[in-house]
Structure formats: structure tokens, C-alpha cells
N, C-alpha and C. Protein backbone atom coordinates (compact mmCIF):
# COMPACT_ATOMS: atom_id res chain seq x y z
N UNK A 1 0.83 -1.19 0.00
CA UNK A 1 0.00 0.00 0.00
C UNK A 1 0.87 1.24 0.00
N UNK A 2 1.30 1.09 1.38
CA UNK A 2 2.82 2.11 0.81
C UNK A 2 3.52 2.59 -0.62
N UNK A 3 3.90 1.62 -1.02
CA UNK A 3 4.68 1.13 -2.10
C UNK A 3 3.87 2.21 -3.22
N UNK A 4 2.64 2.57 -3.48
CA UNK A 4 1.65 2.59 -4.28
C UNK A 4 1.87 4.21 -4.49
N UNK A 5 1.40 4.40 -2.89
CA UNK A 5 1.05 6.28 -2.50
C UNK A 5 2.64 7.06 -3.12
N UNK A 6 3.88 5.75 -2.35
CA UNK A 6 5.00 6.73 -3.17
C UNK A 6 5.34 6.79 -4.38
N UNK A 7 4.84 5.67 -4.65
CA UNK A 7 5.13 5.85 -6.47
C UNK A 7 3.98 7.08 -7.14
N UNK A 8 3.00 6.95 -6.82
CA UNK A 8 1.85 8.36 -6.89
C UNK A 8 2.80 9.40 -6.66
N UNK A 9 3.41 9.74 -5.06
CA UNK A 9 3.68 11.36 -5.16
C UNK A 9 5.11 11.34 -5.68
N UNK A 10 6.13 10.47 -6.02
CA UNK A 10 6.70 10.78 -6.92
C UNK A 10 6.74 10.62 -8.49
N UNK A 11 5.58 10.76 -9.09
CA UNK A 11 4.76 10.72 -10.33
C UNK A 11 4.50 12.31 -10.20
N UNK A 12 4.15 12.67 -9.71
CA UNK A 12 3.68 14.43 -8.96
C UNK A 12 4.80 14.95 -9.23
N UNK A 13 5.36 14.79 -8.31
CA UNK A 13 6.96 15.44 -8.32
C UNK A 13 7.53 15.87 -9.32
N UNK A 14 7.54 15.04 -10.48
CA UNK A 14 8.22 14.83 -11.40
C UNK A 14 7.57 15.59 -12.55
N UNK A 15 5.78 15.78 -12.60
CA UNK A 15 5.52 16.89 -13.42
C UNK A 15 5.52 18.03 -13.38
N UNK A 16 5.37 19.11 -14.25
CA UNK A 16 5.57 20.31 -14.04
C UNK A 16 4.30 21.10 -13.35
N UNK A 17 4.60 21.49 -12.42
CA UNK A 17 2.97 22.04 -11.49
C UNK A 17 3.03 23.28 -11.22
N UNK A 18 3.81 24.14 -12.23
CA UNK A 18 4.02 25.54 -12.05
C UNK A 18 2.84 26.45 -12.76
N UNK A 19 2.15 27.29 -11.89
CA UNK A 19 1.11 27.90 -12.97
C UNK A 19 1.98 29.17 -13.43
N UNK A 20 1.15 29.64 -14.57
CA UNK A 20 1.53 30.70 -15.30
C UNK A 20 1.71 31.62 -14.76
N UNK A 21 2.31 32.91 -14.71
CA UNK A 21 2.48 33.91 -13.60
C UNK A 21 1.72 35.23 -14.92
N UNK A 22 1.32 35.98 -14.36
CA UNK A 22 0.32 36.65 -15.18
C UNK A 22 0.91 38.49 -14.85
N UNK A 23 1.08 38.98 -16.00
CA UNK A 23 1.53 40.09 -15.98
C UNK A 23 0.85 41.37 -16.59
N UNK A 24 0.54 42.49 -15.39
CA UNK A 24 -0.32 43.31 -16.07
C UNK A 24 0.08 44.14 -16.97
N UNK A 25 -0.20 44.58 -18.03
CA UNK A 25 -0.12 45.66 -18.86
C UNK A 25 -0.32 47.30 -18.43
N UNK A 26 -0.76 47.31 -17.54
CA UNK A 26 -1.35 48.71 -17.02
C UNK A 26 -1.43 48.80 -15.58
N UNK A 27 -0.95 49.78 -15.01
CA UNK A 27 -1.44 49.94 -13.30
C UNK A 27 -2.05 50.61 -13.05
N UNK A 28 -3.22 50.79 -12.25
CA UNK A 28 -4.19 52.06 -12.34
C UNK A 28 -3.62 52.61 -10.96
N UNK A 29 -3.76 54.02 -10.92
CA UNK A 29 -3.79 54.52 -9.64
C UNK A 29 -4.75 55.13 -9.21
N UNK A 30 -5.10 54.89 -7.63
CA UNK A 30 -6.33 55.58 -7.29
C UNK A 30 -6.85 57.28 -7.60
N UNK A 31 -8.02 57.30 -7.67
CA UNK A 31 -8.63 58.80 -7.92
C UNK A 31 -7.96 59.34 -9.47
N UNK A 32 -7.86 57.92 -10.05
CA UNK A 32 -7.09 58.37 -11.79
C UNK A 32 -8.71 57.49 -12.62
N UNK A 33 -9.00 57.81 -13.55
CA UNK A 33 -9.79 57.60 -14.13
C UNK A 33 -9.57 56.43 -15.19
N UNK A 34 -10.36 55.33 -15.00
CA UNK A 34 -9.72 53.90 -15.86
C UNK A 34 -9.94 53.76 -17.33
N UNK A 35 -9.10 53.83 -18.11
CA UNK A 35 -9.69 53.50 -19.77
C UNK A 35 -10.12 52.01 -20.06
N UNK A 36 -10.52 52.23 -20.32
CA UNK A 36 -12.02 50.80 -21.06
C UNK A 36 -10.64 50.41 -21.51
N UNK A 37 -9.93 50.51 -22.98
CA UNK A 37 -8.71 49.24 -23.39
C UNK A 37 -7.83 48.90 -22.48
N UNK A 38 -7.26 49.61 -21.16
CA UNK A 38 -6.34 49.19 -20.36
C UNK A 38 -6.88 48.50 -19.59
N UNK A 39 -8.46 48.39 -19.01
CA UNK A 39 -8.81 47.54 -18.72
C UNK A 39 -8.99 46.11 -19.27
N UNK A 40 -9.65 46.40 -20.41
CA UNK A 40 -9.73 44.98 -21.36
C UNK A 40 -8.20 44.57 -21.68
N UNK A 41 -7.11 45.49 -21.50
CA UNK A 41 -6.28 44.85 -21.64
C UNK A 41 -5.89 43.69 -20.41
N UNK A 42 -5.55 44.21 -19.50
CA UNK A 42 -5.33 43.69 -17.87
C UNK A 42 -6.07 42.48 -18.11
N UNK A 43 -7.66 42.73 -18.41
CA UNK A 43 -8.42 41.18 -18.17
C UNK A 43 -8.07 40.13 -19.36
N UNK A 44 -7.33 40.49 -20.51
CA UNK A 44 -7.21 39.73 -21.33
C UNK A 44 -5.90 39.20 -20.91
N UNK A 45 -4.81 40.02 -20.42
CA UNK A 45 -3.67 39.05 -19.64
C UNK A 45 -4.02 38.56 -18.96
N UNK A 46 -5.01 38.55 -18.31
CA UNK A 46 -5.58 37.73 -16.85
C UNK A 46 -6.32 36.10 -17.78
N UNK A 47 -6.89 36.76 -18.41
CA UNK A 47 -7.57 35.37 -18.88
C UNK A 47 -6.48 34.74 -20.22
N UNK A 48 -5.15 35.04 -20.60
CA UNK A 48 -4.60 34.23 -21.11
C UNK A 48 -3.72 33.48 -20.40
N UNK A 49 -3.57 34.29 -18.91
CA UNK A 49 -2.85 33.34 -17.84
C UNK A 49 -3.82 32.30 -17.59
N UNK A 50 -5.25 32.65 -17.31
CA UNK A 50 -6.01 31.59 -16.49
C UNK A 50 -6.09 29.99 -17.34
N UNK A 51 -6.13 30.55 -18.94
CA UNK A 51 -6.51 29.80 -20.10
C UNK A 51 -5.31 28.88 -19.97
N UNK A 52 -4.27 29.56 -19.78
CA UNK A 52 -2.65 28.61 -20.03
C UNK A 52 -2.43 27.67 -18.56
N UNK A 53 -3.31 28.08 -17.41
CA UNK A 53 -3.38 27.71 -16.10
C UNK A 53 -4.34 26.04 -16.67
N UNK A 54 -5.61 26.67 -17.55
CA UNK A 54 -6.77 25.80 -17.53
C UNK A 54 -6.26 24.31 -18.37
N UNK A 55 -4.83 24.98 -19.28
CA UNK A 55 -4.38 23.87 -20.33
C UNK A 55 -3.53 23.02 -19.50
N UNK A 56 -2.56 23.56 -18.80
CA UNK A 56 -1.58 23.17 -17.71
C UNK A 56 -2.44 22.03 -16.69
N UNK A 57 -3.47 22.56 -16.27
CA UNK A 57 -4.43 21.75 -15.87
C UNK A 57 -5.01 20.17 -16.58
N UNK A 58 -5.35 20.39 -17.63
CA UNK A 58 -6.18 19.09 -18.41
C UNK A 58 -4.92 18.71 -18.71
N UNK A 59 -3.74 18.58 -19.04
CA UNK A 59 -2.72 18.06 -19.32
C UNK A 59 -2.13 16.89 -18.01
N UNK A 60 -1.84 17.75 -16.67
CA UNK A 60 -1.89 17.35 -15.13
C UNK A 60 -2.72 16.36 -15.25
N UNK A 61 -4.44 16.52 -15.15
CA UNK A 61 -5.00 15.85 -15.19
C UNK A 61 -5.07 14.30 -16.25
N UNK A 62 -5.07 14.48 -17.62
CA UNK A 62 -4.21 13.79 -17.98
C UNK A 62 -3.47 12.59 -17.96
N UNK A 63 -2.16 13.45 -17.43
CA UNK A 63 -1.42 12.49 -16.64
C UNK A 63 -1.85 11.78 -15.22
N UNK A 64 -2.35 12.43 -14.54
CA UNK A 64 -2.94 11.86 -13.40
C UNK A 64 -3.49 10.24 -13.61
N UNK A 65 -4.53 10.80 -14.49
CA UNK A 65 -5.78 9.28 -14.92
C UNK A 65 -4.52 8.59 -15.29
N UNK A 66 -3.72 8.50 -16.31
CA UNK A 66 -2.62 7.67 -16.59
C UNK A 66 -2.15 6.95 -16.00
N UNK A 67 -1.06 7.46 -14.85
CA UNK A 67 -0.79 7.34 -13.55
C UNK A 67 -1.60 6.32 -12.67
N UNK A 68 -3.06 6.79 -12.41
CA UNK A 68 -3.92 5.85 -11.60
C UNK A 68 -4.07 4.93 -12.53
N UNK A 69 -4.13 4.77 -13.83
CA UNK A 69 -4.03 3.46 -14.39
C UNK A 69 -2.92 2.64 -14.17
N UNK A 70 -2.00 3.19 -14.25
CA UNK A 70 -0.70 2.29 -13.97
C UNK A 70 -0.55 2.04 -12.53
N UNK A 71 -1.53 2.59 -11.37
CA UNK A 71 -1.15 2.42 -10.15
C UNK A 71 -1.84 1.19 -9.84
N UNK A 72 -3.36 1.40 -10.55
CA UNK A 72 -4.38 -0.20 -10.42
C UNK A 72 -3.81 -1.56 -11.29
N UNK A 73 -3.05 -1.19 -12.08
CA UNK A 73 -2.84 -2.02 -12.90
C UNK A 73 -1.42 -2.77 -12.17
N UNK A 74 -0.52 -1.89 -11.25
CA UNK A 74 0.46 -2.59 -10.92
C UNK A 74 -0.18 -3.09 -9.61
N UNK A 75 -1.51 -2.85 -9.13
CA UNK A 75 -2.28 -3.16 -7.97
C UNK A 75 -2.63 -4.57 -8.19
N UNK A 76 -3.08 -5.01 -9.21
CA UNK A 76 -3.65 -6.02 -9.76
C UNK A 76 -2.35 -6.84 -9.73
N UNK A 77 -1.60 -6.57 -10.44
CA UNK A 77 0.19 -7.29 -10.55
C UNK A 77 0.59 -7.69 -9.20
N UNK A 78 0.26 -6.67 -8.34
CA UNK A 78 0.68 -6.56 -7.06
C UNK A 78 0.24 -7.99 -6.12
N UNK A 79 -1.38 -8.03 -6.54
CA UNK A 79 -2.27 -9.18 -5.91
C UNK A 79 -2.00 -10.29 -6.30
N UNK A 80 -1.81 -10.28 -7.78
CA UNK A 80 -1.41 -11.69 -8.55
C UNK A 80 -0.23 -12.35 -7.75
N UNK A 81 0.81 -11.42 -7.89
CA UNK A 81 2.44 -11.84 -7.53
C UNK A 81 2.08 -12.05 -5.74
N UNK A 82 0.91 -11.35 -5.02
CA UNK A 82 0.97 -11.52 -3.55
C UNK A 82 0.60 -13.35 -3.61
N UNK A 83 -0.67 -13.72 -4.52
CA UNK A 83 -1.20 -14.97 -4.70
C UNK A 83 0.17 -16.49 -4.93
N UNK A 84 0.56 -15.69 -5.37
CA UNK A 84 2.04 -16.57 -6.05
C UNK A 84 2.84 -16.72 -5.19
N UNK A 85 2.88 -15.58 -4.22
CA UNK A 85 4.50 -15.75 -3.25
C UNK A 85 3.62 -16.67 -2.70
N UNK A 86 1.79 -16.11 -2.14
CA UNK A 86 1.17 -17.64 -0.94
C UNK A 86 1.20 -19.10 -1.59
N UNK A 87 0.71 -19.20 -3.02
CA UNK A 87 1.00 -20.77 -3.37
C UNK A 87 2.61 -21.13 -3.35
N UNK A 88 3.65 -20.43 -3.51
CA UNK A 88 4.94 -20.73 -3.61
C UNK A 88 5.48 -21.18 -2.06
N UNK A 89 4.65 -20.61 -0.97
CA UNK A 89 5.01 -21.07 0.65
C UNK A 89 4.22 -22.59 0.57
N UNK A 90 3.14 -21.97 0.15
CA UNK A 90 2.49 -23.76 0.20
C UNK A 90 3.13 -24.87 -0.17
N UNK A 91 3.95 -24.75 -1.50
CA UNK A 91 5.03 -25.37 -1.65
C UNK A 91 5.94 -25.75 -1.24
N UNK A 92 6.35 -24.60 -0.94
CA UNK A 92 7.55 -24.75 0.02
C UNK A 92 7.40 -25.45 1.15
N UNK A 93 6.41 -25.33 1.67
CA UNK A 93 5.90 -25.93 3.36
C UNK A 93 5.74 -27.36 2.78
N UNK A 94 5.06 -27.80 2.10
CA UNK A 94 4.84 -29.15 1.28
C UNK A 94 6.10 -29.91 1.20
N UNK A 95 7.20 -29.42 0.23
CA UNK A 95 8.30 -29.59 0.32
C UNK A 95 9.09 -29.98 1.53
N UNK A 96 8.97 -29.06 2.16
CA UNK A 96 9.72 -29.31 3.59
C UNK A 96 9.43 -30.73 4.33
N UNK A 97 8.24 -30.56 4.59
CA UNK A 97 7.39 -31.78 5.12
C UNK A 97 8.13 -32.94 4.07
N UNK A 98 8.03 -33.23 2.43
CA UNK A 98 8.55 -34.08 2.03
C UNK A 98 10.58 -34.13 2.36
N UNK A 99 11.09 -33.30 2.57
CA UNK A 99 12.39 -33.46 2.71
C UNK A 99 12.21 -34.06 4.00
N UNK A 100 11.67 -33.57 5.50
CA UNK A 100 11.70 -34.37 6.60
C UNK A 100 11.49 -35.48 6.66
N UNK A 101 10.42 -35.94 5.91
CA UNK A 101 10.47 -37.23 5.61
C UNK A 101 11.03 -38.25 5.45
N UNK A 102 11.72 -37.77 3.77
CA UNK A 102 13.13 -38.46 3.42
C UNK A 102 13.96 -38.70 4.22
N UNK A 103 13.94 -37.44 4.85
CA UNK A 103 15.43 -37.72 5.68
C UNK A 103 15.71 -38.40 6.81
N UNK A 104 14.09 -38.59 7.05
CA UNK A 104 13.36 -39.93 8.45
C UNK A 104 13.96 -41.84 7.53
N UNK A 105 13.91 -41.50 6.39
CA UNK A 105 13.49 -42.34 5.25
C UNK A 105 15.03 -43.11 5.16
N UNK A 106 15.81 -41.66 5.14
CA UNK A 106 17.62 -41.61 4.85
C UNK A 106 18.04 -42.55 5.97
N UNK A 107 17.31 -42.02 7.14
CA UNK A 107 18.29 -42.24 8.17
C UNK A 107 17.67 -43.60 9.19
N UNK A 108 16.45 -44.30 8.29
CA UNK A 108 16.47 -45.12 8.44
C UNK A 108 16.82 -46.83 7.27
N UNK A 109 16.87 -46.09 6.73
CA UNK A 109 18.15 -46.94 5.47
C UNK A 109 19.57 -46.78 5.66
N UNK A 110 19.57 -45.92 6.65
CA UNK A 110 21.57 -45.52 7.55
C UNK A 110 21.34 -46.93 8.71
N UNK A 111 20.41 -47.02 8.97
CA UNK A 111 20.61 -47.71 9.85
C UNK A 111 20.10 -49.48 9.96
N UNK A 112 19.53 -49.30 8.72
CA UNK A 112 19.23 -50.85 7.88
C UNK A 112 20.69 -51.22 7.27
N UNK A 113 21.64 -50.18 6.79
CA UNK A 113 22.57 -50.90 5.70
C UNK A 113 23.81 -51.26 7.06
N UNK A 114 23.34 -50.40 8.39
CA UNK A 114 24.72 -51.02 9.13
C UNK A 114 24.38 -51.89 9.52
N UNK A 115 22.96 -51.99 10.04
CA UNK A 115 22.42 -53.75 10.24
C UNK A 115 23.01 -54.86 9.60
N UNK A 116 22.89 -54.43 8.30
CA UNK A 116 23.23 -55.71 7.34
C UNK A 116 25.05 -55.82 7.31
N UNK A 117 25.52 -54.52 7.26
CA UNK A 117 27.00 -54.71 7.51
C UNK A 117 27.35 -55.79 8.79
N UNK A 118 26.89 -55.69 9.79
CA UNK A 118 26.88 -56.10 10.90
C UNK A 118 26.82 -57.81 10.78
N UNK A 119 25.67 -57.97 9.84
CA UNK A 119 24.98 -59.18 9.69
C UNK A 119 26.30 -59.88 8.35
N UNK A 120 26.68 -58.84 7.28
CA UNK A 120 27.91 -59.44 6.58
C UNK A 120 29.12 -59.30 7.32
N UNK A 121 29.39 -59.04 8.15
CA UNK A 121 30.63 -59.16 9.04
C UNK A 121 30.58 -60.81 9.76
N UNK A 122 29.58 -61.14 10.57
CA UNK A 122 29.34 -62.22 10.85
C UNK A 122 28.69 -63.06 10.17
N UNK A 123 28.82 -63.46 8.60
CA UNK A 123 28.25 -64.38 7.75
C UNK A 123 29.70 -64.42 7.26
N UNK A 124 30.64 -63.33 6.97
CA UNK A 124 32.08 -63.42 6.47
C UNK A 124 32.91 -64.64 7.63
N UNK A 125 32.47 -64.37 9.14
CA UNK A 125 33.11 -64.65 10.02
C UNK A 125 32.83 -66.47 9.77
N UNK A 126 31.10 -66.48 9.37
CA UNK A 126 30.77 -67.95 9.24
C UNK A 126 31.37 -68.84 7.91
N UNK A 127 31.29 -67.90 6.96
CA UNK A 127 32.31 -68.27 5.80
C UNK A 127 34.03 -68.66 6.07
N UNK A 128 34.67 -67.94 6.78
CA UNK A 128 35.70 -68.28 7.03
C UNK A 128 36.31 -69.43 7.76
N UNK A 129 34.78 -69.49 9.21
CA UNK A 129 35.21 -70.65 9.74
C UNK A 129 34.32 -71.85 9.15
N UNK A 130 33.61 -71.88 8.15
CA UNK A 130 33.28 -72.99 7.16
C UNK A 130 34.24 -73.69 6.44
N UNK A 131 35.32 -72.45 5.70
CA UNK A 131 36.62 -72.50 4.74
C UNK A 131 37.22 -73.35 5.86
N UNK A 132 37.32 -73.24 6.95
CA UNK A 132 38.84 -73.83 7.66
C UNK A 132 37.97 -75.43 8.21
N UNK A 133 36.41 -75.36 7.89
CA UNK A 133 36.45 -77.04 7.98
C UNK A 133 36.10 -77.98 7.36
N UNK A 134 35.85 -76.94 6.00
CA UNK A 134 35.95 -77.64 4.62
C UNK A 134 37.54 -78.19 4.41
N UNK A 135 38.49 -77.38 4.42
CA UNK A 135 40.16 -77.82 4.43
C UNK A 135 40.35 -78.87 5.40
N UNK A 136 39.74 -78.22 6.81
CA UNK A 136 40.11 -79.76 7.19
C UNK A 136 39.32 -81.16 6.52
N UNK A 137 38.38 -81.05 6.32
CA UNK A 137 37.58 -82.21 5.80
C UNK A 137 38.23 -82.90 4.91
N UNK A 138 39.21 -81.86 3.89
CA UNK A 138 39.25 -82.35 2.66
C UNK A 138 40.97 -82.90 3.13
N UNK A 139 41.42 -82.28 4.42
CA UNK A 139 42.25 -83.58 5.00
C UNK A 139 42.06 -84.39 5.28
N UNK A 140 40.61 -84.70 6.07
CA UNK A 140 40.57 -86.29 6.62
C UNK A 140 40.49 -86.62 5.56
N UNK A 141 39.44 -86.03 4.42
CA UNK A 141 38.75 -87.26 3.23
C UNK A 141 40.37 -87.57 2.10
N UNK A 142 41.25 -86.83 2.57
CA UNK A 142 42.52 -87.19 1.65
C UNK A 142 43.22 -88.26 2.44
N UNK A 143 43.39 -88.29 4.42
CA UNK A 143 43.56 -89.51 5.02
C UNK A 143 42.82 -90.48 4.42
N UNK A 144 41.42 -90.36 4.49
CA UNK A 144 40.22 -91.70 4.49
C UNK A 144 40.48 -92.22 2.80
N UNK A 145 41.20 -91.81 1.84
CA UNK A 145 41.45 -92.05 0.38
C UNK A 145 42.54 -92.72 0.74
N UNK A 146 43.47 -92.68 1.15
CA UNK A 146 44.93 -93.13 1.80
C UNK A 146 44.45 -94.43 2.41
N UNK A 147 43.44 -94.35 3.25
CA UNK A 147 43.15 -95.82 4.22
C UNK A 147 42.40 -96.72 3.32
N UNK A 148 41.54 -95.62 2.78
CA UNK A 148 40.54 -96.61 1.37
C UNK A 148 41.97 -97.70 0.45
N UNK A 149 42.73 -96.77 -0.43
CA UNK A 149 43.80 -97.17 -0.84
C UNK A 149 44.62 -98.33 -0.50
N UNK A 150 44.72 -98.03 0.82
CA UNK A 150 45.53 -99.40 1.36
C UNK A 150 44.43 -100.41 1.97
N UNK A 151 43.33 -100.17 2.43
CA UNK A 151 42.55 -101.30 2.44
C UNK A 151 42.45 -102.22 1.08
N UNK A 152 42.24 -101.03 -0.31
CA UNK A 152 42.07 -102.18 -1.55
C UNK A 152 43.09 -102.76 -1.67
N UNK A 153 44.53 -102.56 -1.32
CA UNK A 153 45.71 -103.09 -1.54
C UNK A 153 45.55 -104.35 -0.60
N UNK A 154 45.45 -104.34 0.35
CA UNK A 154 45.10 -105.36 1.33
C UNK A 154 43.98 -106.09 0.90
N UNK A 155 43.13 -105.74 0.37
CA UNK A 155 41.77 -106.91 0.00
C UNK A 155 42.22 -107.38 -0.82
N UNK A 156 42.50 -106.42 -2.20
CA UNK A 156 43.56 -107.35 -3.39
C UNK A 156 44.39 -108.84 -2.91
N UNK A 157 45.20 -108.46 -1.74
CA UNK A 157 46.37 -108.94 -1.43
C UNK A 157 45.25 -110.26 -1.05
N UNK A 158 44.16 -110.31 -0.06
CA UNK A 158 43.40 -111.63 0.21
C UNK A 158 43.05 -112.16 -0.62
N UNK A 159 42.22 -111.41 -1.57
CA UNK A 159 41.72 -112.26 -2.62
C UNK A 159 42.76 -113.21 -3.87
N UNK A 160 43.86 -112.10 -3.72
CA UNK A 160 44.60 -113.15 -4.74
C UNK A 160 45.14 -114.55 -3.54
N UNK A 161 45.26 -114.68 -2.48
CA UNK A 161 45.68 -115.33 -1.38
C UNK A 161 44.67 -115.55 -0.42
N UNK A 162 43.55 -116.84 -0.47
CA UNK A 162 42.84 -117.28 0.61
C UNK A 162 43.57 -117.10 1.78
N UNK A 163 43.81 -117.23 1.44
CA UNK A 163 44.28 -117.51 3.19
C UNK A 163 45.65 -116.85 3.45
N UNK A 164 45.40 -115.88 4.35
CA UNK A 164 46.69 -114.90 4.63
C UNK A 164 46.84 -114.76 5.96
N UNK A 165 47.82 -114.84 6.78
CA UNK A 165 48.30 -115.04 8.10
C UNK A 165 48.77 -113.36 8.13
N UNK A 166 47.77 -113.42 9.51
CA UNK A 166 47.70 -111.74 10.57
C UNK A 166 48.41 -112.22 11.50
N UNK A 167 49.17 -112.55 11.85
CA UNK A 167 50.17 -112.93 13.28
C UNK A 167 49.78 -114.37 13.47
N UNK A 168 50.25 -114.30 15.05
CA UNK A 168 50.38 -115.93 15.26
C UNK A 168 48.51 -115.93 15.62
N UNK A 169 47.62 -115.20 15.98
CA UNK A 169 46.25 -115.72 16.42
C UNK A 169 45.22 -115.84 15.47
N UNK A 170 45.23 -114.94 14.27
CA UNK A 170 44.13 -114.73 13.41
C UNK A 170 44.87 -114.59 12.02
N UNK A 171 43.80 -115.45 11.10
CA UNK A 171 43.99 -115.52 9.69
C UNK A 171 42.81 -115.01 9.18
N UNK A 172 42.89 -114.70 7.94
CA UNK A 172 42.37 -114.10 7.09
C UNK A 172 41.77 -115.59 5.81
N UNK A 173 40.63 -115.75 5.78
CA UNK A 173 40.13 -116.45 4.54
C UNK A 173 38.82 -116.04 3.55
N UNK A 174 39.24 -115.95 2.44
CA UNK A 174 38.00 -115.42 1.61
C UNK A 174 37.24 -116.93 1.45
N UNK A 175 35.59 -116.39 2.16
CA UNK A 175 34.59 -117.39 1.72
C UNK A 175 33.53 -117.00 1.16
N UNK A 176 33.07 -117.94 0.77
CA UNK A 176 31.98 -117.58 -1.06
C UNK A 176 30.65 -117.76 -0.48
N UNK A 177 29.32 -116.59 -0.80
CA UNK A 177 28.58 -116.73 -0.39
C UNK A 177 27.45 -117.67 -1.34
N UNK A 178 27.27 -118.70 -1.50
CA UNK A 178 26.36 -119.50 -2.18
C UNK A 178 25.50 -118.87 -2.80
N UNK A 179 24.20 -118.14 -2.18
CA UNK A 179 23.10 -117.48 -2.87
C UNK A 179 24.00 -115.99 -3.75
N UNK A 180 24.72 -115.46 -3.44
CA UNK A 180 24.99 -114.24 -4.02
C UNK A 180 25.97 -114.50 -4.52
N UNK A 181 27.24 -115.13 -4.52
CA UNK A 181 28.60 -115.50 -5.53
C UNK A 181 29.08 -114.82 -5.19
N UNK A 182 28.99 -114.26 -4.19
CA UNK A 182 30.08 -112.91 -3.61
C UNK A 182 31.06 -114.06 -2.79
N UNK A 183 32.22 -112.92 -2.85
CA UNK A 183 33.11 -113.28 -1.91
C UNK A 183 33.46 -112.63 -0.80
N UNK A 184 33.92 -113.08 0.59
CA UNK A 184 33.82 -111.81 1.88
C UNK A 184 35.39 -112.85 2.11
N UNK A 185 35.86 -111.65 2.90
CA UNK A 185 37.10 -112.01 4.44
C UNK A 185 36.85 -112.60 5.12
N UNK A 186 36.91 -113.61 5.94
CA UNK A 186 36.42 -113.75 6.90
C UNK A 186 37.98 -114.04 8.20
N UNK A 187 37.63 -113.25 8.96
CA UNK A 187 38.81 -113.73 10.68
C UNK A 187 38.63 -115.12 10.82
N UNK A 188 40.02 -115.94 10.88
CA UNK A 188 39.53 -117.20 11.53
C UNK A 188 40.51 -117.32 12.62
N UNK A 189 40.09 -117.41 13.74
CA UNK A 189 41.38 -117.70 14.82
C UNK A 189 41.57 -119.05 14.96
């Protein structure tokens, strides 16, 4: 509103608001007798000042109406752009609310991914001590290939030889199973 009135009086300011200054032709002095043309003269300077006053005027005026057009018109601008800054807070406030959010959103995905760090730290830990009993395994099962090994060497060794002497108490004899044709070891003391 402010904003409005000063742009008005310096619109004023700035035109020319000087009236005409009006100069007589004749001075009468008292107890002197007046001539009719020095009079009509006087009133005809008087009324070409008033006339140049009356033009000076509608010109002012004029400009004035002008002026108040451009004052309603930046009034109107004024309301529009007031409408705009309020939907642009609405926004903004909207906005905000969605950034708090996120950042509820952020900082609970900060605290899901250390979970899971947490959770791959100790699945690494279970991996590692898996690795060390898979290796061992694949020692025994390289012993138990070694014992396999020399057991077939040793069964070989019976089968080509019924009968094989284990010390002085127990022998070794392959006997034939009738229904199946298999052959087994058998201990004989």
C-alpha cells in the first residue's frame, strides 16, 4: 500500500505544477480615471494566464488518470504476484514436510545398511570358519582315500591269497557266499 502512494507522489513530483504567472499591462492609480482598453487589456492578460493555467491543468489531469491506471494495474500485478508468493510457501511448506520425511526415510536406510554390515561381518566370520572345515575335511577325506587305498591293496592282497596269516592268532580267509557269488574275508582264529 505504501509502495503505491510513493510511487503516486513521486509521479507528482516529477511533473511540471508551475502555474503561469500573469503580468499586467497597465497599473491604475487611485482617484485616476480607468480607460475601457487598459482595462480589457489587464483582463485579457488575466484570462490568457487563467486559459494557459486551464491547459496546464487538463494536461496534469491527464497524466494523473494515466498514472492511476498504472497504479491499479500494478495493484492487480501486485495481488497476482501476492497470490504466487502464498502458493509458492504452500510449496515450500509441502516440500519441507517431504524433505523431513526423506530424511526420516535416509536415516532409516543408515541404519538398515549397518544392520546388514553387521549381519555381513558375521556371515564373512561364518564363511571363514566354514573354509577352515571344509580344508580340514578335505584332509581327513585325503587320510580316508589313503586308508581306502591301502585297504584295496590289502583286499587285493586276500583275494589273490585265501588264506593270509595276521600274526600268530588270526587268519584271514576269503569265503563264497552261495546265494549271491560274492566273496567276503572272513577272521579265523
Amino acid at each position: 500500500m505504501w509502495s503505491r502512494i510513493a510511487l503516486a507522489i513521486s509521479c507528482f513530483v516529477a511533473l511540471p505544477a508551475v502555474a503561469g504567472s500573469v503580468t499586467l499591462p497597465w497599473t491604475f492609480q487611485p482617484d485616476t480615471p480607468a480607460v475601457a482598453s487598459q482595462v480589457n487589456d489587464n483582463f485579457g492578460a488575466v484570462a490568457t494566464g487563467v486559459n494557459g493555467n486551464a491547459a496546464d491543468i487538463a494536461a496534469l489531469q491527464t497524466q494523473l488518470a494515466a498514472l492511476q491506471n498504472t497504479v491499479a494495474a500494478q495493484g492487480t500485478t501486485i495481488t497476482a504476484l501476492q497470490g504466487n508468493v502464498m502458493t509458492l510457501q504452500g510449496t515450500v511448506a509441502a516440500q519441507g514436510t517431504t524433505i523431513t520425511a526423506l530424511q526420516g526415510d535416509v536415516m532409516t536406510l543408515q541404519g538398515t545398511v549397518a544392520a546388514q554390515g553387521t549381519t555381513i561381518t558375521a556371515l564373512q566370520g561364518n564363511v571363514m570358519t566354514l573354509q577352515g572345515t571344509v580344508a580340514a575335511q578335505g584332509n581327513t577325506i585325503t587320510t580316508l582315500q589313503g586308508d581306502v587305498t591301502t585297504l584295496t591293496s590289502q583286499l587285493n592282497a586276500v583275494t589273490a591269497n585265501p588264506v593270509l596269516e595276521l600274526g600268530n592268532y588270526v587268519s584271514l580267509q576269503m569265503l563264497s557266499d552261495p546265494q549271491s557269488g560274492n566273496s567276503y574275508p572272513t577272521a579265523v582264529f
